[in-house]
N, C-alpha and C. Protein backbone atom coordinates (compact mmCIF):
# COMPACT_ATOMS: atom_id res chain seq x y z
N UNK A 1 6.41 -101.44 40.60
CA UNK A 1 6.89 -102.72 40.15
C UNK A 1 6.30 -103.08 38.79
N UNK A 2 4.53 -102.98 38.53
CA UNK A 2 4.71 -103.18 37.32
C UNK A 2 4.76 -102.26 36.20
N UNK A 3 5.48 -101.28 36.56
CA UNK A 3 5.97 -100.24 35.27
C UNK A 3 7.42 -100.67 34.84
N UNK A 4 8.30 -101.34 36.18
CA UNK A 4 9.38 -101.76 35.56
C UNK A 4 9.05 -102.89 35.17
N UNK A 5 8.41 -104.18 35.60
CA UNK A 5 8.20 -104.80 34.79
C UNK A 5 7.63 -104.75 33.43
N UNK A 6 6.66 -104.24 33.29
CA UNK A 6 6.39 -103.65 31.53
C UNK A 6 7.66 -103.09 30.88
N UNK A 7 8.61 -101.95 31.56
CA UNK A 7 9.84 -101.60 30.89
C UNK A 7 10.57 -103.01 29.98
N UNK A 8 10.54 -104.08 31.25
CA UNK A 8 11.69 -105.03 30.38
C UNK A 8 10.62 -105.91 29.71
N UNK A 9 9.34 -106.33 29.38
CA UNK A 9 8.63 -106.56 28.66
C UNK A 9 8.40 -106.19 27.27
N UNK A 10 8.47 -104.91 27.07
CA UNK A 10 8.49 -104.13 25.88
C UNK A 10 9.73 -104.35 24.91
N UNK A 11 10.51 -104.48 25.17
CA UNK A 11 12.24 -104.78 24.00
C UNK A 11 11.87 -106.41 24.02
N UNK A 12 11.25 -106.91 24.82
CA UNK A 12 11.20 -108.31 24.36
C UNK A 12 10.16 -108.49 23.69
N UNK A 13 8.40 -107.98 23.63
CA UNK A 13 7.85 -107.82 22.32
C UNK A 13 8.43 -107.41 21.40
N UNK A 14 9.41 -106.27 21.53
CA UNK A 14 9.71 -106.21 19.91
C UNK A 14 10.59 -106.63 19.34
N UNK A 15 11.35 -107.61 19.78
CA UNK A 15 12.17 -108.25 19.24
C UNK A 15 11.42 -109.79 19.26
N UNK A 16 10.74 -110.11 19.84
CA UNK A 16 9.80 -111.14 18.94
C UNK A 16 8.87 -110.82 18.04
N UNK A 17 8.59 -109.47 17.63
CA UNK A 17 7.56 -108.78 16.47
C UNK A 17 8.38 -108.73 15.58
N UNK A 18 9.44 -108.08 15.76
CA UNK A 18 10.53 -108.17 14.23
C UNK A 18 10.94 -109.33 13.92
N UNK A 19 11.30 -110.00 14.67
CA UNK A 19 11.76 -111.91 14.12
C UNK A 19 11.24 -112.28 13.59
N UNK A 20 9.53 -112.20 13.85
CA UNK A 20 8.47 -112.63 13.22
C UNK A 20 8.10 -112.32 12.00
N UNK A 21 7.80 -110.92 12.00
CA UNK A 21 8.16 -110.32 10.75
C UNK A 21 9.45 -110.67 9.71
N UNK A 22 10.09 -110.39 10.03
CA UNK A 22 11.27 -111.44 9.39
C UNK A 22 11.46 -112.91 8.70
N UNK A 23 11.06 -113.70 10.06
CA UNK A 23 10.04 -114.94 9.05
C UNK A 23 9.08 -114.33 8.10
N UNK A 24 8.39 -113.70 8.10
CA UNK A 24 7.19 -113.71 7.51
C UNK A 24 7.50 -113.16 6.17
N UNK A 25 8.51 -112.88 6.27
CA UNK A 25 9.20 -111.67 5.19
C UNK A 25 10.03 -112.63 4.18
N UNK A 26 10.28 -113.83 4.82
CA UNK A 26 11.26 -114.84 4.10
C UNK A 26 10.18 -116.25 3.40
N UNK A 27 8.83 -116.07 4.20
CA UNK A 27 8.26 -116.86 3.42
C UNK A 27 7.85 -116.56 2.54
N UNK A 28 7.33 -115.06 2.70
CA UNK A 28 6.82 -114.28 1.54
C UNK A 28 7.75 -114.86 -0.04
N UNK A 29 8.83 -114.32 0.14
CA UNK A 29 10.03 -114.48 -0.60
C UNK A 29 11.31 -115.81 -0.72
N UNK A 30 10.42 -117.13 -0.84
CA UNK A 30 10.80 -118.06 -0.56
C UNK A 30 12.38 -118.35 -1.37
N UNK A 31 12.78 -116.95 -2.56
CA UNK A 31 13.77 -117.08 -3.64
C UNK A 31 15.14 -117.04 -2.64
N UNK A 32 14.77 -115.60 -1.40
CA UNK A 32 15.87 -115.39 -0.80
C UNK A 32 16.12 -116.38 0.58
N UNK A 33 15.57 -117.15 0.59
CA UNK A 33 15.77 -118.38 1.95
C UNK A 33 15.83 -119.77 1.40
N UNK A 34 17.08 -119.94 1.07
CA UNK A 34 17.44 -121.01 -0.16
C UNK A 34 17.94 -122.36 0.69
N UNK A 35 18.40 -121.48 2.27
CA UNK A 35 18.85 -122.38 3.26
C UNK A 35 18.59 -122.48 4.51
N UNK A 36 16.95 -122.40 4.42
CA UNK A 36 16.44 -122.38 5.23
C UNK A 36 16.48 -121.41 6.69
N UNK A 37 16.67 -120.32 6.64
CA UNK A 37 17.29 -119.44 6.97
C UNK A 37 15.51 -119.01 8.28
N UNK A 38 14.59 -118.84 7.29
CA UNK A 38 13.39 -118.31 8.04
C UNK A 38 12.86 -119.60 9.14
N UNK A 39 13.03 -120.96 8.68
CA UNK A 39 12.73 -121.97 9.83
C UNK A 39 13.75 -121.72 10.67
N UNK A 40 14.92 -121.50 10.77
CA UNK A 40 15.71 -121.12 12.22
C UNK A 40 15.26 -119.92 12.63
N UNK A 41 15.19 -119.05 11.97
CA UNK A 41 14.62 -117.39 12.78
C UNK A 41 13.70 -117.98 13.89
N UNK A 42 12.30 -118.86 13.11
CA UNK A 42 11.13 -119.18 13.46
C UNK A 42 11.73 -119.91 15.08
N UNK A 43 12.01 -120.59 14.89
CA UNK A 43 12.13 -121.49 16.25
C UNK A 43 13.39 -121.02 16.94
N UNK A 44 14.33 -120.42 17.01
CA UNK A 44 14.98 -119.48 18.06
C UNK A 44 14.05 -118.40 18.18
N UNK A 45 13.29 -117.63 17.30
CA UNK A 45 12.66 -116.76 17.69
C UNK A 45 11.17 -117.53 19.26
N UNK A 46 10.94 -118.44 18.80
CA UNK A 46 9.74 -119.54 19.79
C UNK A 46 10.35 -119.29 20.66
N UNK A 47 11.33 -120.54 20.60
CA UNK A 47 12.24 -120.41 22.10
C UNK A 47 12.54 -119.41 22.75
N UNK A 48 13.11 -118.55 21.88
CA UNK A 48 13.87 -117.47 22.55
C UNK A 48 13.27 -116.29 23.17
N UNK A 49 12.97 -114.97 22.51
CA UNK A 49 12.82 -114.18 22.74
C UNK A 49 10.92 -114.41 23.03
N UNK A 50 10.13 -115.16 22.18
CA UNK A 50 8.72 -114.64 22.35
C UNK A 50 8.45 -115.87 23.76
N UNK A 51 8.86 -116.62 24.29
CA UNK A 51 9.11 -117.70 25.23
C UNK A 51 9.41 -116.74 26.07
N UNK A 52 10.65 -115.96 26.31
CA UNK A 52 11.11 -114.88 27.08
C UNK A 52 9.39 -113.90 27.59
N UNK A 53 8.72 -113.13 26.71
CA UNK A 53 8.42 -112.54 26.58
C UNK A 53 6.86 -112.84 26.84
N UNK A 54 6.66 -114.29 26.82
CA UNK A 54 5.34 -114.92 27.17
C UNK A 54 5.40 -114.98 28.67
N UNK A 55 6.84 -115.37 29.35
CA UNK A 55 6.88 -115.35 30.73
C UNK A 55 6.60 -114.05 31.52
N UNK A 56 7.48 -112.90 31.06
CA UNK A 56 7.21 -112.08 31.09
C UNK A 56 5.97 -111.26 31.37
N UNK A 57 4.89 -111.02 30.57
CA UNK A 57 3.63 -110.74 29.99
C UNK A 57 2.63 -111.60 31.51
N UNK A 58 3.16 -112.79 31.78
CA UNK A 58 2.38 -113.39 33.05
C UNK A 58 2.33 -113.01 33.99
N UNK A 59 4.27 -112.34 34.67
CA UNK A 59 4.51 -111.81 35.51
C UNK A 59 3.75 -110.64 35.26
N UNK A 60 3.62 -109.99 34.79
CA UNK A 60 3.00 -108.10 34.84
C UNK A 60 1.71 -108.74 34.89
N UNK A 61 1.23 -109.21 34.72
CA UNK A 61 -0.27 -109.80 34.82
C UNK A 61 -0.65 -110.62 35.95
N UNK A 62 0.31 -111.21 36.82
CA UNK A 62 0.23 -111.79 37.94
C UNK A 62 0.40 -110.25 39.31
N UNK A 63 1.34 -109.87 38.48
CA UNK A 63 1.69 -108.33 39.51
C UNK A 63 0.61 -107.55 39.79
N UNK A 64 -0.33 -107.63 38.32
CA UNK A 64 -1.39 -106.64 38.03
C UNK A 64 -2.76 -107.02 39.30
N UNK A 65 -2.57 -107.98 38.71
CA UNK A 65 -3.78 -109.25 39.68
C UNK A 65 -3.50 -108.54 41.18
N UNK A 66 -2.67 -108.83 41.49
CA UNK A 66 -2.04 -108.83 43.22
C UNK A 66 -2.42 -107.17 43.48
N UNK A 67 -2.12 -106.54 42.64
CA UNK A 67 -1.97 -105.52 43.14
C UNK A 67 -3.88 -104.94 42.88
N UNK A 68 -4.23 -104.87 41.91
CA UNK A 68 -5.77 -105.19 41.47
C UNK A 68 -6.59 -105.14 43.13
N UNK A 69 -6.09 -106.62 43.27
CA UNK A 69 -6.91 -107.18 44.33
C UNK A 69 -6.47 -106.47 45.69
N UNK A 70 -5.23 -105.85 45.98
CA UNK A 70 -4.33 -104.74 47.41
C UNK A 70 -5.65 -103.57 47.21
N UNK A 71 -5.60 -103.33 45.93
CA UNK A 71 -6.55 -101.78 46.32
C UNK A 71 -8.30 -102.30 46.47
N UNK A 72 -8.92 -102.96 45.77
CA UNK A 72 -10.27 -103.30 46.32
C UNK A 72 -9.99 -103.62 47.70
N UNK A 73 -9.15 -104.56 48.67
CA UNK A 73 -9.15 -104.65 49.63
C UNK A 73 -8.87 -103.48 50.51
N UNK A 74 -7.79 -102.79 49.93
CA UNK A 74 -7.92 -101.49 50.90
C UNK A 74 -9.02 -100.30 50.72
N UNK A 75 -9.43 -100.17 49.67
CA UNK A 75 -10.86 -99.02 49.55
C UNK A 75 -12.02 -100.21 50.67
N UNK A 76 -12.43 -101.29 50.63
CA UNK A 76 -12.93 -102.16 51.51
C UNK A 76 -13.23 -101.64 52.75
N UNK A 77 -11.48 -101.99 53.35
CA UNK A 77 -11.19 -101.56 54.79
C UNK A 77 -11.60 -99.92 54.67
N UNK A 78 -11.29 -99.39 53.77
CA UNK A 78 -11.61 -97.83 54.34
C UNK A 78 -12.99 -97.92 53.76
N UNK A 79 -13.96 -98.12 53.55
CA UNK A 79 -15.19 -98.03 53.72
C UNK A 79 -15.94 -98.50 54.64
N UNK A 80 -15.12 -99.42 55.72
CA UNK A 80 -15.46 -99.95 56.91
C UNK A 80 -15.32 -98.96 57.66
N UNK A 81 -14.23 -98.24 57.42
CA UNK A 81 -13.78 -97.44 58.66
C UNK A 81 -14.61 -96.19 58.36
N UNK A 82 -15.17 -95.33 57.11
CA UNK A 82 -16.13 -94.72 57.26
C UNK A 82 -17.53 -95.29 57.84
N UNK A 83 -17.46 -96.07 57.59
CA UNK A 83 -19.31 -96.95 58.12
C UNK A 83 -19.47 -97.18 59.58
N UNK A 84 -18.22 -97.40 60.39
CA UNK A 84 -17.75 -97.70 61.87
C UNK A 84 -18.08 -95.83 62.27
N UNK A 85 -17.50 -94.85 61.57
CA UNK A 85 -17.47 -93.51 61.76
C UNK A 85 -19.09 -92.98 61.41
N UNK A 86 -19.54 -93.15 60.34
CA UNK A 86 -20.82 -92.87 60.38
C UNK A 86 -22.08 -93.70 61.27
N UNK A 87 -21.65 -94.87 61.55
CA UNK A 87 -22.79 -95.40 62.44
C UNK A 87 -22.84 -94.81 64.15
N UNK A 88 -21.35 -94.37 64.12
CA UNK A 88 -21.34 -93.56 65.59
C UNK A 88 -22.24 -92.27 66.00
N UNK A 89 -22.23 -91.77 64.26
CA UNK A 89 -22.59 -90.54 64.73
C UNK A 89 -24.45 -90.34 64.87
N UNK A 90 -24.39 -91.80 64.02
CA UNK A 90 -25.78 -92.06 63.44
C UNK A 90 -26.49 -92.45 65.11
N UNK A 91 -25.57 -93.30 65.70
CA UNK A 91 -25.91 -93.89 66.90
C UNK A 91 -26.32 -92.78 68.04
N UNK A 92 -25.42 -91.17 67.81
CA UNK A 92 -25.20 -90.12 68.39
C UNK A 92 -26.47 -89.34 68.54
N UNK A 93 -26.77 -88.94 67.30
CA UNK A 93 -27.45 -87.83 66.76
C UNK A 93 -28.54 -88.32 65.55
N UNK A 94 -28.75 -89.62 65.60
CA UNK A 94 -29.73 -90.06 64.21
C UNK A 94 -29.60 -90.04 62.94
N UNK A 95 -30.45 -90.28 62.14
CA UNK A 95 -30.27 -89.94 60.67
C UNK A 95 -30.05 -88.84 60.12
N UNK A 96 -31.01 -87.86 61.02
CA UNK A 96 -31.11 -86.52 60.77
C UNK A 96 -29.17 -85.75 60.78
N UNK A 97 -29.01 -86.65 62.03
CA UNK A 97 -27.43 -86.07 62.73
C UNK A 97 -27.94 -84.43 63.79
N UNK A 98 -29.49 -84.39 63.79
CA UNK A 98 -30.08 -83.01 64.31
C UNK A 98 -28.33 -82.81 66.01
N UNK A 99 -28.07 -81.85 66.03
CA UNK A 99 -27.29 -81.80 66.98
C UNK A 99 -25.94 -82.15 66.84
N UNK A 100 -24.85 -82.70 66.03
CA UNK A 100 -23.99 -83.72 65.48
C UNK A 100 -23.05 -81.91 65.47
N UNK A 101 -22.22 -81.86 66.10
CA UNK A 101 -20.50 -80.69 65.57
C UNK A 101 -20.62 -81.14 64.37
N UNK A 102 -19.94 -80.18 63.86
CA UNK A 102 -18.72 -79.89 62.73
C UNK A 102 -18.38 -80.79 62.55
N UNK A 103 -17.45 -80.89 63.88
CA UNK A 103 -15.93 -80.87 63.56
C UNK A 103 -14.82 -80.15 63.35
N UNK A 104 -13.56 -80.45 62.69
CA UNK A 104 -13.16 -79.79 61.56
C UNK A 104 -13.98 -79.43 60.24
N UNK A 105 -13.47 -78.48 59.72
CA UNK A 105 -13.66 -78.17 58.28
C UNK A 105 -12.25 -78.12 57.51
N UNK A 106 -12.75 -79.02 56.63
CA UNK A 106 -12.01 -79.55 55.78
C UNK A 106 -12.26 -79.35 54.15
N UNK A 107 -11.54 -78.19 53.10
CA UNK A 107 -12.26 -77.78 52.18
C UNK A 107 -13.78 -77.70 52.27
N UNK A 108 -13.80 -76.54 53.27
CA UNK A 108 -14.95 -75.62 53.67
C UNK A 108 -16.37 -76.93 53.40
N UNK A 109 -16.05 -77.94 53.89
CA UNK A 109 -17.00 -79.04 54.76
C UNK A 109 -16.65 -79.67 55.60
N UNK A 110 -18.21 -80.10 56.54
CA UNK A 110 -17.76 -80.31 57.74
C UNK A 110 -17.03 -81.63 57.67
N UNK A 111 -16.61 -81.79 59.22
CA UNK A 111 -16.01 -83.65 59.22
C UNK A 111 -16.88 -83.92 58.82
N UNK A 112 -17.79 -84.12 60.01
CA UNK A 112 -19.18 -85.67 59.94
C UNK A 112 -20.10 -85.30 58.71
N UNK A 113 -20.21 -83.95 57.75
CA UNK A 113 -20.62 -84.04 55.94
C UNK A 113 -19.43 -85.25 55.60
N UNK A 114 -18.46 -85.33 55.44
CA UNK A 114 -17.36 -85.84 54.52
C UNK A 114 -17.25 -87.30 55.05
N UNK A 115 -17.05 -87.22 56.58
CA UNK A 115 -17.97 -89.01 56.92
C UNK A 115 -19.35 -89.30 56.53
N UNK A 116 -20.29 -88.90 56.44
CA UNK A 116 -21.50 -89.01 55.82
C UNK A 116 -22.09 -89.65 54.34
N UNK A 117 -21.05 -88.42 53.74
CA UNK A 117 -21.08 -88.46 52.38
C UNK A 117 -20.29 -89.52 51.62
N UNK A 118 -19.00 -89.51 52.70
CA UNK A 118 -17.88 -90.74 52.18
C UNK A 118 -18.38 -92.00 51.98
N UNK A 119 -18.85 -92.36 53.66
CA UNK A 119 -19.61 -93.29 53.41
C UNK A 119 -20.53 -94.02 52.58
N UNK A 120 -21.24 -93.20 52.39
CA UNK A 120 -22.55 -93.00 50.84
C UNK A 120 -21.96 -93.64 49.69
N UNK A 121 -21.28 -92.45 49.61
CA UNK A 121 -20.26 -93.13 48.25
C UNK A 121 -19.59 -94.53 48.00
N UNK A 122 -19.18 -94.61 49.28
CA UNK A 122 -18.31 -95.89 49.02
C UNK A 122 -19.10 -97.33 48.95
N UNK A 123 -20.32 -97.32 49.69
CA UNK A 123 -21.19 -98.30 49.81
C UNK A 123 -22.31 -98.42 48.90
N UNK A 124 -22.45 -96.82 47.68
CA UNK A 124 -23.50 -97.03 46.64
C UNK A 124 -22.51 -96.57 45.26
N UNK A 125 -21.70 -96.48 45.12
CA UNK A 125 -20.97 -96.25 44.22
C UNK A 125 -20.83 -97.22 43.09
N UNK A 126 -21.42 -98.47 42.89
CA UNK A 126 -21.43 -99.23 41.34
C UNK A 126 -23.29 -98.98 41.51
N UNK A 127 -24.00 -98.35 42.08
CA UNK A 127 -25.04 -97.88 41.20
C UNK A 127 -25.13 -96.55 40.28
N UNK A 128 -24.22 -96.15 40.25
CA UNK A 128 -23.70 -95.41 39.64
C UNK A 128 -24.72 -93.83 39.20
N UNK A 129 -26.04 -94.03 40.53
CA UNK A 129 -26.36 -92.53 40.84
C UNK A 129 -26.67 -92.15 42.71
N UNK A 130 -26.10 -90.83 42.68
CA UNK A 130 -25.65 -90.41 44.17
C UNK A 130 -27.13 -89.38 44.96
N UNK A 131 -27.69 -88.97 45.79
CA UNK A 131 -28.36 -88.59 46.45
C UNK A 131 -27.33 -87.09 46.00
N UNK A 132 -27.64 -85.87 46.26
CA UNK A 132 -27.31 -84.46 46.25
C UNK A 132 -26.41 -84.21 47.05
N UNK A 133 -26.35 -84.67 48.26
CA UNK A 133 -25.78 -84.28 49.12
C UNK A 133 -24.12 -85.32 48.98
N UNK A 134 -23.87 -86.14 48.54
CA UNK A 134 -23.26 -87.26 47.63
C UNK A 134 -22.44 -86.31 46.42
N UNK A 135 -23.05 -86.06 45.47
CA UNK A 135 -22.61 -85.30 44.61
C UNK A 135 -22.34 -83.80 44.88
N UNK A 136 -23.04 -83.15 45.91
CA UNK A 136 -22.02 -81.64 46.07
C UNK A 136 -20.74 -81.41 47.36
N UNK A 137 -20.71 -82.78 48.05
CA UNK A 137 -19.53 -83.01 48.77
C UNK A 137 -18.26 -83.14 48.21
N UNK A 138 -18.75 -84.27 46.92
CA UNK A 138 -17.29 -84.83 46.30
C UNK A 138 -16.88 -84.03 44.94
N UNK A 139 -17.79 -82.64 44.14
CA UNK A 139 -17.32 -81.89 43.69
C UNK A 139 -16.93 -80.51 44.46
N UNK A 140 -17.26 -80.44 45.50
CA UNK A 140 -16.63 -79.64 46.67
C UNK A 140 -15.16 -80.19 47.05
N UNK A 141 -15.14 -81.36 47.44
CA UNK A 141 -13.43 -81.86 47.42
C UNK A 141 -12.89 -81.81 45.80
N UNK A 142 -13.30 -81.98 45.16
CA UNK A 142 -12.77 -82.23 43.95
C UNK A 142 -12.19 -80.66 43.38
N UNK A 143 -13.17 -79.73 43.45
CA UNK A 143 -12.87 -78.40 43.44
C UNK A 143 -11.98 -77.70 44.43
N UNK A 144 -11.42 -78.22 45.62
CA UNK A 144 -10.80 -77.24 46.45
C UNK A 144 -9.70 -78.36 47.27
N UNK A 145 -10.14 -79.55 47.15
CA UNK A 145 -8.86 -80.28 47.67
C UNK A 145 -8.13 -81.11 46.35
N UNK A 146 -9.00 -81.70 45.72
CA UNK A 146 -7.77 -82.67 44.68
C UNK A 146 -9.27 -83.06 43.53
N UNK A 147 -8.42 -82.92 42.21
CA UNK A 147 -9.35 -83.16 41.35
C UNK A 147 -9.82 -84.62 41.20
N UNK A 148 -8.77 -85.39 41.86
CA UNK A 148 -8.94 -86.86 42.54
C UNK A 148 -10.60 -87.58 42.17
N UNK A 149 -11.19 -86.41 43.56
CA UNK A 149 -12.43 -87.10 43.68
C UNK A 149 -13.36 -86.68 42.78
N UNK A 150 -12.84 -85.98 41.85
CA UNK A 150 -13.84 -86.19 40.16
C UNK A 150 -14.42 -87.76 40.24
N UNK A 151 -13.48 -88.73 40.72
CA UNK A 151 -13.80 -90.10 39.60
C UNK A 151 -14.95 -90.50 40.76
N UNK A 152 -15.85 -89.92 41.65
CA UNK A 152 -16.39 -90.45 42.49
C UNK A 152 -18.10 -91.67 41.95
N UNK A 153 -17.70 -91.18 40.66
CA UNK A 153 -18.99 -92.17 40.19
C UNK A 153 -18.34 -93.29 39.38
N UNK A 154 -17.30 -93.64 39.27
CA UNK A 154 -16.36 -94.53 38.72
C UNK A 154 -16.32 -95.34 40.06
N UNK A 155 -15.45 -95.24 40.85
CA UNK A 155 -14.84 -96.32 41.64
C UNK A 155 -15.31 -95.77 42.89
N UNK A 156 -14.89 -96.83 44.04
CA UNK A 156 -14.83 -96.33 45.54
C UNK A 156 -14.12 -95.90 45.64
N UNK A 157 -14.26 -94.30 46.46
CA UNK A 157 -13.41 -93.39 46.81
C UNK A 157 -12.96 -93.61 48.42
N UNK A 158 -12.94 -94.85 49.03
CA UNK A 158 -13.35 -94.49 50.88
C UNK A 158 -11.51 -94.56 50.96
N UNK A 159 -10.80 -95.23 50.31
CA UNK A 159 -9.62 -94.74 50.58
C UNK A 159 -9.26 -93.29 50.02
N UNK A 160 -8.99 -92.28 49.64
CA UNK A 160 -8.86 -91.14 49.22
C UNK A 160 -9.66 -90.44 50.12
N UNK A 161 -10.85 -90.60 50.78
CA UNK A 161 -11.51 -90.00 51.62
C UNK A 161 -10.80 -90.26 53.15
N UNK A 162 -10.31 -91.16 53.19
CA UNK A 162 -9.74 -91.72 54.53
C UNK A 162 -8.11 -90.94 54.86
N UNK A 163 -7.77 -91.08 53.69
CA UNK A 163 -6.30 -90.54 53.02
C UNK A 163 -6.67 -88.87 53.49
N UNK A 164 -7.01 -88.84 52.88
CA UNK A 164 -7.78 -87.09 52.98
C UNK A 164 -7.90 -86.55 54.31
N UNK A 165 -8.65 -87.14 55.28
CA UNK A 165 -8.90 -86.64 56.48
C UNK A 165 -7.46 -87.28 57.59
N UNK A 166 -6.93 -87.79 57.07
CA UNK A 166 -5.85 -87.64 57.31
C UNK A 166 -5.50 -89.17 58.53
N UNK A 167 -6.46 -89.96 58.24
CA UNK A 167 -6.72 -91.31 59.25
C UNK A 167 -5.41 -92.49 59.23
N UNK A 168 -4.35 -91.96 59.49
CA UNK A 168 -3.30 -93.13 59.54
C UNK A 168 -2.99 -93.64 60.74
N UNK A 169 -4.09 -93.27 61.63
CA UNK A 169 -3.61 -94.57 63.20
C UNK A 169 -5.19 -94.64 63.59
N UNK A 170 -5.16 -95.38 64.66
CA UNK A 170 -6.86 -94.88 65.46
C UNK A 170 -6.57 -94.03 66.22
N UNK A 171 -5.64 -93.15 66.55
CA UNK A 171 -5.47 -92.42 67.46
C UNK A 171 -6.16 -91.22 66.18
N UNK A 172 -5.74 -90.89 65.13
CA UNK A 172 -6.62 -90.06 64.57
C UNK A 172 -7.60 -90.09 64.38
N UNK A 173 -8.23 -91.16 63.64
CA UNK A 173 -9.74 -91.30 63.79
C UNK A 173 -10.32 -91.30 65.12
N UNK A 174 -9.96 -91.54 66.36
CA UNK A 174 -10.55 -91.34 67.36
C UNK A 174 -10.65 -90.49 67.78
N UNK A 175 -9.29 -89.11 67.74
CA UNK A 175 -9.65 -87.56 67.81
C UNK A 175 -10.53 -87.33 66.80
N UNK A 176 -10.52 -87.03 65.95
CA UNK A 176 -11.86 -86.72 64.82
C UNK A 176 -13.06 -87.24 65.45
N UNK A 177 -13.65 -88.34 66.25
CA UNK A 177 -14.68 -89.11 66.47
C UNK A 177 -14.55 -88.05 67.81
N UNK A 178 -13.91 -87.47 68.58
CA UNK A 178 -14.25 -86.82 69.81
C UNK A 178 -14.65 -85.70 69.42
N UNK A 179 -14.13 -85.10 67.92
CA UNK A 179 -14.81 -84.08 67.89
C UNK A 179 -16.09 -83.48 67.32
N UNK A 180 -16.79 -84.72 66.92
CA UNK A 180 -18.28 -85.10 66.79
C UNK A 180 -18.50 -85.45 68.29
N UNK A 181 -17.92 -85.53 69.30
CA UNK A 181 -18.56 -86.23 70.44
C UNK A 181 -19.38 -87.60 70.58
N UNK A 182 -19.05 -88.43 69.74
CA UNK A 182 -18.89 -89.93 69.47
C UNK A 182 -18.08 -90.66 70.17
């Protein structure tokens, strides 16, 4: 939505940039606007097209907002849902995880590494440095599943991690959680 909105945004900047220009071009040259020719450009151009184009510019910026605020809320929820997944296992098997399955392997790491690590990430990620085990998980996905999770010191990754393991009901995350035995 807001790529088409920017689409019809764009012909309406530039047709209030050239109008403008245009005025600007007639004041310059006050010889050739004998009849007032650049004060009408000026104010149909107001009204018209840069008025058009001011509304415009709000909407993609109201869109931007909304949508802005959809993905912090959903990386959120999926950092809950890793933290709900790692406190199980934590609850299971400790900090250590001494005893903790696999799992699956998933680009040759385990589940409960990639819940572990996800987690990590998503909950220390604007300090913007990771523990080892943090940083050779998410250039391990980054290298063999999606170059995606390159940006893992930029933003929260817990949606893309959630996305990844493939969590679109609780019926999946709850098989995955049986197969930690959680």
């Amino acid at each position: 939505m807001v790529k088409a909105l920017q689409a019809e945004l764009a012909p309406l900047t530039a047709a209030t940039e050239d109008d403008y220009r245009r005025v600007e071009f007639l004041a310059l040259n006050p010889d050739l606007d004998d009849e007032g020719l650049g004060t009408a450009i000026y104010w149909d151009t107001y009204f018209g097209s840069d008025k058009e184009r001011f509304h415009k510019a709000s909407e993609v910026e109201e869109v931007t907002h909304k949508l802005d605020a959809h993905k912090l809320s959903i990386a959120a929820l999926s950092g809950s849902l890793l933290q709900y997944a790692k406190q199980g296992i934590a609850l299971q098997y400790g900090k250590e995880r001494l005893g903790c399955p696999d799992g699956r392997m998933i680009a040759d790491i385990s589940l409960n590494d990639i819940i572990w690590q996800g987690r990590n990430q998503a909950i220390h990620w604007e300090e913007g440095h990771f523990s080892k085990p943090v940083e050779r998980c998410f250039q391990q996905l980054a290298d063999r599943a999606n170059p995606l999770f390159n940006e893992y010191k930029s933003r929260n990754m817990a949606y893309e991690v959630v996305s990844y393991l493939g969590w679109s009901s609780f019926n999946d995350f709850a098989k995955d959680l049986k197969l930690l035995d959680v």
